[in-house]
Protein backbone atom coordinates (compact mmCIF):
# COMPACT_ATOMS: atom_id res chain seq x y z
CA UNK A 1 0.00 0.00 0.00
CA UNK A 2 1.25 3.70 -0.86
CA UNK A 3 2.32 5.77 2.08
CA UNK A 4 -0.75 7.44 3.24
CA UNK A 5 1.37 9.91 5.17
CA UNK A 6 3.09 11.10 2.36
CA UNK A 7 1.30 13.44 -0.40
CA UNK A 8 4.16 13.27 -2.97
CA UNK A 9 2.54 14.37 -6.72
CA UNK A 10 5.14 15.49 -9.19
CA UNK A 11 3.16 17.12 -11.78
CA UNK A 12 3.16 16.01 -15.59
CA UNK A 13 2.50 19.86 -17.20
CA UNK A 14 6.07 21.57 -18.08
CA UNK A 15 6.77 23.99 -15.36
CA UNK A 16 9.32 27.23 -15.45
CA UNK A 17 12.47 27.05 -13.46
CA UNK A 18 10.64 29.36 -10.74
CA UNK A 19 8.30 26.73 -10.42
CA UNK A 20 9.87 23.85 -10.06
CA UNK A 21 11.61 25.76 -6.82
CA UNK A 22 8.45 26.58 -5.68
CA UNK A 23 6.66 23.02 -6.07
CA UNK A 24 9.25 21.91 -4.37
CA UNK A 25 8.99 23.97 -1.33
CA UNK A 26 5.17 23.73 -1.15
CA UNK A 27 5.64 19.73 -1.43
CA UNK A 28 8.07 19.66 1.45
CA UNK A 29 5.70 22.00 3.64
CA UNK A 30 2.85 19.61 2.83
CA UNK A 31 4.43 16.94 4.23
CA UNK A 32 7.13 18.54 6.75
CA UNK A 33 6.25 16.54 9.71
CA UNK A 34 7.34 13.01 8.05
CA UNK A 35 10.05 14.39 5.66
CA UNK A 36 11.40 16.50 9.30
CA UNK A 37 11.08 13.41 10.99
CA UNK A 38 12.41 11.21 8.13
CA UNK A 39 15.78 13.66 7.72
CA UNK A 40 16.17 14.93 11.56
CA UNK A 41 18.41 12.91 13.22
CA UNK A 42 21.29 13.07 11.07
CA UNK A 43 21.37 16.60 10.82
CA UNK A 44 21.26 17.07 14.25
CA UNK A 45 23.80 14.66 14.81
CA UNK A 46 25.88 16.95 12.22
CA UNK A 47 25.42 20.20 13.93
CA UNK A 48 25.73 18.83 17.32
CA UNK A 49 29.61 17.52 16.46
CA UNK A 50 30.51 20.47 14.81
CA UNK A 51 31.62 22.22 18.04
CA UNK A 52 33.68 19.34 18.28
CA UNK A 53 35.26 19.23 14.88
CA UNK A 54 36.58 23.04 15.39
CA UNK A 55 37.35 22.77 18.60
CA UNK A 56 40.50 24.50 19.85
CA UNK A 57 41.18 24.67 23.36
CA UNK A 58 43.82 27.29 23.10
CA UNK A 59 41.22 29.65 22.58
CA UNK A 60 39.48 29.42 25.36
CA UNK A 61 39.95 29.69 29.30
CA UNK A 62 39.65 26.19 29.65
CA UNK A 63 42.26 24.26 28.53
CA UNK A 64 42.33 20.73 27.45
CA UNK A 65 45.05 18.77 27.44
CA UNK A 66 46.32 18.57 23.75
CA UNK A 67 45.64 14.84 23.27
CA UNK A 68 42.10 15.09 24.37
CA UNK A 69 41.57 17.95 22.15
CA UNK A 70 43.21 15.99 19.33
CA UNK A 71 40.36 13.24 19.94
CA UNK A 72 37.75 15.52 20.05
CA UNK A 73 38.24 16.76 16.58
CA UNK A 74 38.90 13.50 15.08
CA UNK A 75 35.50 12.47 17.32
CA UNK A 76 33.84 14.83 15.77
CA UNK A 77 34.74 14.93 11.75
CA UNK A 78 34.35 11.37 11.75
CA UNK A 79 30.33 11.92 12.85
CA UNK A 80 30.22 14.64 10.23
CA UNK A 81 31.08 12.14 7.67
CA UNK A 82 28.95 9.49 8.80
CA UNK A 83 25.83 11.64 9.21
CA UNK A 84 26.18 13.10 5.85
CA UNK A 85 26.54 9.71 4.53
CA UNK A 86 23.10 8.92 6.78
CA UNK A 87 21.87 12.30 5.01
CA UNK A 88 22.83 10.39 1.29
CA UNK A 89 21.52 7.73 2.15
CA UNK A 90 17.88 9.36 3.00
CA UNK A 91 18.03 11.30 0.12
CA UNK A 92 18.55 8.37 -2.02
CA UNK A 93 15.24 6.86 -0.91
CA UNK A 94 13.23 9.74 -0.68
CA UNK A 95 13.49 9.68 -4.63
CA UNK A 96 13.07 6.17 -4.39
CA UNK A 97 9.48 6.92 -3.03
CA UNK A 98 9.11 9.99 -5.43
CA UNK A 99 9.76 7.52 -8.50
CA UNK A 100 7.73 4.62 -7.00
CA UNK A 101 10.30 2.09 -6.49
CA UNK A 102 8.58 1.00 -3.34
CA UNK A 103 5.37 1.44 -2.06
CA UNK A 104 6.75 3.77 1.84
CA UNK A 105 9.43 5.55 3.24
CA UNK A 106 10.18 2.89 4.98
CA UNK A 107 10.57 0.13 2.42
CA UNK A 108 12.35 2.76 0.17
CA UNK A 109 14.96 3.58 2.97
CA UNK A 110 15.93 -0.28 3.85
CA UNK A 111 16.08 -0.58 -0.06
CA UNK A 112 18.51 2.10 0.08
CA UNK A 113 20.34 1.18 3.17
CA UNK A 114 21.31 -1.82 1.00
CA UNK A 115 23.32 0.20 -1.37
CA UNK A 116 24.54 2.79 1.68
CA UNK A 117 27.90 2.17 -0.40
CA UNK A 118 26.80 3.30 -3.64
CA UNK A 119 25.28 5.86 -2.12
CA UNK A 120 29.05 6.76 -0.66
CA UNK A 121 30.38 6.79 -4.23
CA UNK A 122 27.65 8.50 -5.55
CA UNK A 123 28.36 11.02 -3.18
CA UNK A 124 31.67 12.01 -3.57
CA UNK A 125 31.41 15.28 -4.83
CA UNK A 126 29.64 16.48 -2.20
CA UNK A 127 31.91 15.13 0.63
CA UNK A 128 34.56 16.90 -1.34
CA UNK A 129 33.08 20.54 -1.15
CA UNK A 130 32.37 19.75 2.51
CA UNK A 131 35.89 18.96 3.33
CA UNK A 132 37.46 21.86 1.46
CA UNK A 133 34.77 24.04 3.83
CA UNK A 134 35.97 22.00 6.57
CA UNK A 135 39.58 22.77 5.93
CA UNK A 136 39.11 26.34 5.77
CA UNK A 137 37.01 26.72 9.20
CA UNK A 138 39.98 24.91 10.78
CA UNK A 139 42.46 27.34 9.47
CA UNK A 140 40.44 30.34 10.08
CA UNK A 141 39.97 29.15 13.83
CA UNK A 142 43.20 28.74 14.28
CA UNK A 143 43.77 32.22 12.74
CA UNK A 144 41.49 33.73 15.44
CA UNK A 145 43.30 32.30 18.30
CA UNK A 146 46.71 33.59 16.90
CA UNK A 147 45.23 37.17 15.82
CA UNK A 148 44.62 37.63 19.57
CA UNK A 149 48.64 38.29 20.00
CA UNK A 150 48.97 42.14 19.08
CA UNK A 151 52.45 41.72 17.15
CA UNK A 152 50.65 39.66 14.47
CA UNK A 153 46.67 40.79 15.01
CA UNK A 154 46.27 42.67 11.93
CA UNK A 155 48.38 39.95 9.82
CA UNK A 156 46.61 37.26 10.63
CA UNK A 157 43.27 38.85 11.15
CA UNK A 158 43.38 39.94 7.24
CA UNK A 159 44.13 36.51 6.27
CA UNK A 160 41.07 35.15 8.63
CA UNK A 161 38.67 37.76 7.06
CA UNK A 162 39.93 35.90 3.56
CA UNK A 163 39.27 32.68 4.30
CA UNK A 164 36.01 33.25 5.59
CA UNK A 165 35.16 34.80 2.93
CA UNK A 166 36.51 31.91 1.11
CA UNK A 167 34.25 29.97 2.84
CA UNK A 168 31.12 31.66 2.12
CA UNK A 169 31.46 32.02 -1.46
CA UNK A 170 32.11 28.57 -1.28
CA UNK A 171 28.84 27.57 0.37
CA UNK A 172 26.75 28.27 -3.86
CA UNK A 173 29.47 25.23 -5.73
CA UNK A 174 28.60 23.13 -2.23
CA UNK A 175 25.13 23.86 -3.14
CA UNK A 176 25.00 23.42 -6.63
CA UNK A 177 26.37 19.95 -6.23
CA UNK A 178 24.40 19.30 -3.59
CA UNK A 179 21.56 19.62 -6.15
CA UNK A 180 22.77 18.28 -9.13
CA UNK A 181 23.75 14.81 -7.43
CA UNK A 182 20.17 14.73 -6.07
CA UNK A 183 19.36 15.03 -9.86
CA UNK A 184 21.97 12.82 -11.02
CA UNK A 185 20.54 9.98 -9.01
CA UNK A 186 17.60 10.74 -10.18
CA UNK A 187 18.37 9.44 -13.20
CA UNK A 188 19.67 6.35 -11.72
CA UNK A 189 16.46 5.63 -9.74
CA UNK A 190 13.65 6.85 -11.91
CA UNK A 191 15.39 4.97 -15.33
CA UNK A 192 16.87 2.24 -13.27
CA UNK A 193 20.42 2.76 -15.04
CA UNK A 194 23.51 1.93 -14.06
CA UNK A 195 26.07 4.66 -12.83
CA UNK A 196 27.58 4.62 -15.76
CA UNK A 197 24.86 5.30 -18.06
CA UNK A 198 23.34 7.13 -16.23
CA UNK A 199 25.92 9.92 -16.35
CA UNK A 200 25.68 9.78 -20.06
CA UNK A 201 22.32 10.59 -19.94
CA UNK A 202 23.34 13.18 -17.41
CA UNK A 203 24.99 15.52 -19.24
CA UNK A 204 23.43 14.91 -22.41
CA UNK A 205 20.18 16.14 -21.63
CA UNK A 206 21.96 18.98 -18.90
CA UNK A 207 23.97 20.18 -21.53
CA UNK A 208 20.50 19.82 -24.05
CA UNK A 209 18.95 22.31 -21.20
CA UNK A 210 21.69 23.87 -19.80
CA UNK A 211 20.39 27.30 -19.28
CA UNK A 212 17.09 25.88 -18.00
CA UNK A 213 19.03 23.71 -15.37
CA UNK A 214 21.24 26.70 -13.95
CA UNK A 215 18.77 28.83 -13.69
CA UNK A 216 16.43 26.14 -11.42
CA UNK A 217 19.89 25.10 -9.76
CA UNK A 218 20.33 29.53 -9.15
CA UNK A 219 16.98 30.15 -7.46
CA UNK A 220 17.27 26.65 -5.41
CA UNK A 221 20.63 28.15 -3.96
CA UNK A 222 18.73 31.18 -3.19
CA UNK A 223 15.84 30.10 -1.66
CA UNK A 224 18.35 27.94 0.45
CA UNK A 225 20.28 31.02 1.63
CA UNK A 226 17.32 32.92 2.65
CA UNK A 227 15.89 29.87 4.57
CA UNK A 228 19.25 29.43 5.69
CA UNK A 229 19.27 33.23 7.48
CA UNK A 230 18.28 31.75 10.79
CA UNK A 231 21.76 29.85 11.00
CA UNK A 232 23.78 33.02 10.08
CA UNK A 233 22.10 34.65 12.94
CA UNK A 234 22.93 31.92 15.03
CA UNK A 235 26.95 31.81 13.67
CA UNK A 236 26.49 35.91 14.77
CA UNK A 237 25.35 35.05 17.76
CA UNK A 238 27.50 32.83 18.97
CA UNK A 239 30.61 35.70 18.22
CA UNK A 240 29.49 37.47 20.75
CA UNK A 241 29.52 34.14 23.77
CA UNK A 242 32.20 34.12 26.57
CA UNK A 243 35.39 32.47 25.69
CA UNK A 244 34.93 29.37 27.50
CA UNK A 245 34.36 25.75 27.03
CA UNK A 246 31.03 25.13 28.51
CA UNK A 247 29.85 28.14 26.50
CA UNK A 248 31.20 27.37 23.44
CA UNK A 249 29.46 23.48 23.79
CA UNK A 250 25.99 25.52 24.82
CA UNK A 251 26.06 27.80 21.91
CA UNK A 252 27.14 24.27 19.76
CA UNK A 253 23.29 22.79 21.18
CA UNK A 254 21.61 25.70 20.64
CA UNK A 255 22.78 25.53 16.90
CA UNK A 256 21.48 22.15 16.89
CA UNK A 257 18.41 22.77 18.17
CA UNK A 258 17.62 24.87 15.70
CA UNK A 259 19.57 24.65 12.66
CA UNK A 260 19.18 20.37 12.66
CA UNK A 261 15.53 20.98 12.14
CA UNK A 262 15.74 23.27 9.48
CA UNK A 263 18.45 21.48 7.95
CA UNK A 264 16.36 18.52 7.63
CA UNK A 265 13.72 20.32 5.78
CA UNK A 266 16.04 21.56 3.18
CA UNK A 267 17.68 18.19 2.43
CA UNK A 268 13.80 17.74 1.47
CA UNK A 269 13.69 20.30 -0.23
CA UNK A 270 16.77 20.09 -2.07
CA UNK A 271 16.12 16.41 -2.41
CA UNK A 272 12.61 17.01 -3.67
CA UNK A 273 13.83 19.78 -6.65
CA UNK A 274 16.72 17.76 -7.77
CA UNK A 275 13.82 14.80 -8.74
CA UNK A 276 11.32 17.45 -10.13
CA UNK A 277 14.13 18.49 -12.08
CA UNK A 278 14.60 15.29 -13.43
CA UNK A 279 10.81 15.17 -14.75
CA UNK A 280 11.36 18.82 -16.36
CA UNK A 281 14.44 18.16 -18.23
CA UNK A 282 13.21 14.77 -19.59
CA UNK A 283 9.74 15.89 -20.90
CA UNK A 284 11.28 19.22 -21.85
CA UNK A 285 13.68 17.35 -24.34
CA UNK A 286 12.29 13.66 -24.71
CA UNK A 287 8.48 14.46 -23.82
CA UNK A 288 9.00 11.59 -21.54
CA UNK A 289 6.02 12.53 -19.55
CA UNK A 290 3.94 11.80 -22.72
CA UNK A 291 5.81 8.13 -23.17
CA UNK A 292 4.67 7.70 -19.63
CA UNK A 293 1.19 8.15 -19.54
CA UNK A 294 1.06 5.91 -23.15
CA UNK A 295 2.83 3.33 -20.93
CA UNK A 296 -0.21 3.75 -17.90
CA UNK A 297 -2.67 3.06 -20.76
CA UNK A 298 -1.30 -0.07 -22.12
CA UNK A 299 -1.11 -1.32 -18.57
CA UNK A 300 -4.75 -0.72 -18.50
């Protein structure tokens, strides 16, 4: 039996690159409870172990002894990987659903938990933007604790100021390929192709619709950073905490608590556009939709 929860209808009619952002928000608010639910714990997870991934003891009044410290980090980056890969691995059956490869949620994620490491490959890309982010969050924080010496503040405060900048204009690539491998496995699931064909038919049809695909891909990323505004505050916010531990792990939970939430939404969301997307491009330049509904009346 179809999930009953669930009210996932990609439409058939040809939609602009507006609208398939905005179907895909309005889908994801129709059904945030289960999709929050479905995508929650992971991104908590990730946002409660990033504290510990950029955690630096030197720059704070309580001082850990380097080893522990050491552990932390490692404690924590290996949690970021593993809850993005949970993340992946969610995302991967929520299409799953979308394209009817199994009648719930459920069934679609223990379908996809059997290929959690094709998932990892498939997801690649996106670990690879995330560590590069990664890198540069480590470097600026330990650029913060060294500007605090006046001989070499204003040196190393410029080169802080860079790198997060660095970071930030980072943040639309990470997003872009966050999107386009939601779309990319699209055409995995929905054509049931292998990898390999599959990203033949990838870029021949992207590059087919290219401007129609960066502009979607565009207003996703924006739509993202404006629902996104709430962490920024929160990154603000926490600037202003005392320098100390416990603080710095309080402010960590609060981020949690309410960026994991949101967070989980978005993957929806993001998750949700990169299969619409899909549907567009194909019926834009195959009329697949049409070869799909001849298909439902032969089954008849």
């Amino acid at each position: 039996m179809p999930d009953k929860e669930l009210k996932i209808d990609l439409p058939d009619k040809l939609l602009t690159a507006g609208d398939v952002v905005g179907r895909a928000v309005r889908i994801a608010r129709q059904n945030w409870l289960v999709l929050g639910k479905f995508f929650l714990l992971p991104t908590m997870i990730y946002w409660l172990v990033v504290p510990c991934a950029f955690w630096d003891s030197t720059a704070y009044t309580n001082n850990f002894p380097s080893n522990v410290s050491f552990w932390i980090m490692v404690f924590g980056f290996i949690m970021i990987f593993l809850s993005m890969w949970e993340v992946a691995v969610k995302k991967f059956a929520l299409i799953s659903y979308i394209a009817g490869a199994a009648p719930t949620l459920d069934e679609a994620l223990k379908k996809a938990q059997k290929k959690m490491w094709t998932v990892l490959l498939l997801t690649i890309p996106v670990f690879i933007f995330e560590t590069i982010e990664n890198f540069l969050s480590v470097i600026s924080t330990k650029l913060s604790a060294i500007s605090g010496h006046e001989k070499v503040s204003e040196v190393f405060a410029f080169f802080e100021l860079w790198l997060i900048g660095a970071e930030f204009l980072l943040l639309l690539p990470f997003l872009l390929v966050t999107v386009l491998n939601a779309y990319y496995i699209a055409f995995i699931i929905f054509e049931d192709s292998s990898i390999a064909r599959a990203c033949g038919r990838f870029f021949s049809l992207t590059f087919e619709d290219w401007f129609y695909v960066t502009i979607t891909l565009s207003l996703m990323c924006l739509v993202y950073f404006c629902a996104g505004a709430p962490i920024l505050g929160i990154v603000a916010f926490e600037a202003f905490l005392p320098r100390d531990a416990l603080w710095y792990f309080v402010g960590g939970i609060v981020s949690a608590i309410i960026a994991g939430p949101l967070d989980g939404f978005m993957s929806a969301v993001l998750t949700i556009c990169g299969a619409l997307l899909y549907k567009q491009v194909s019926a834009r330049r195959e009329g697949r939709d049409l070869l799909d509904k001849l298909q439902l009346l032969k089954a008849k």
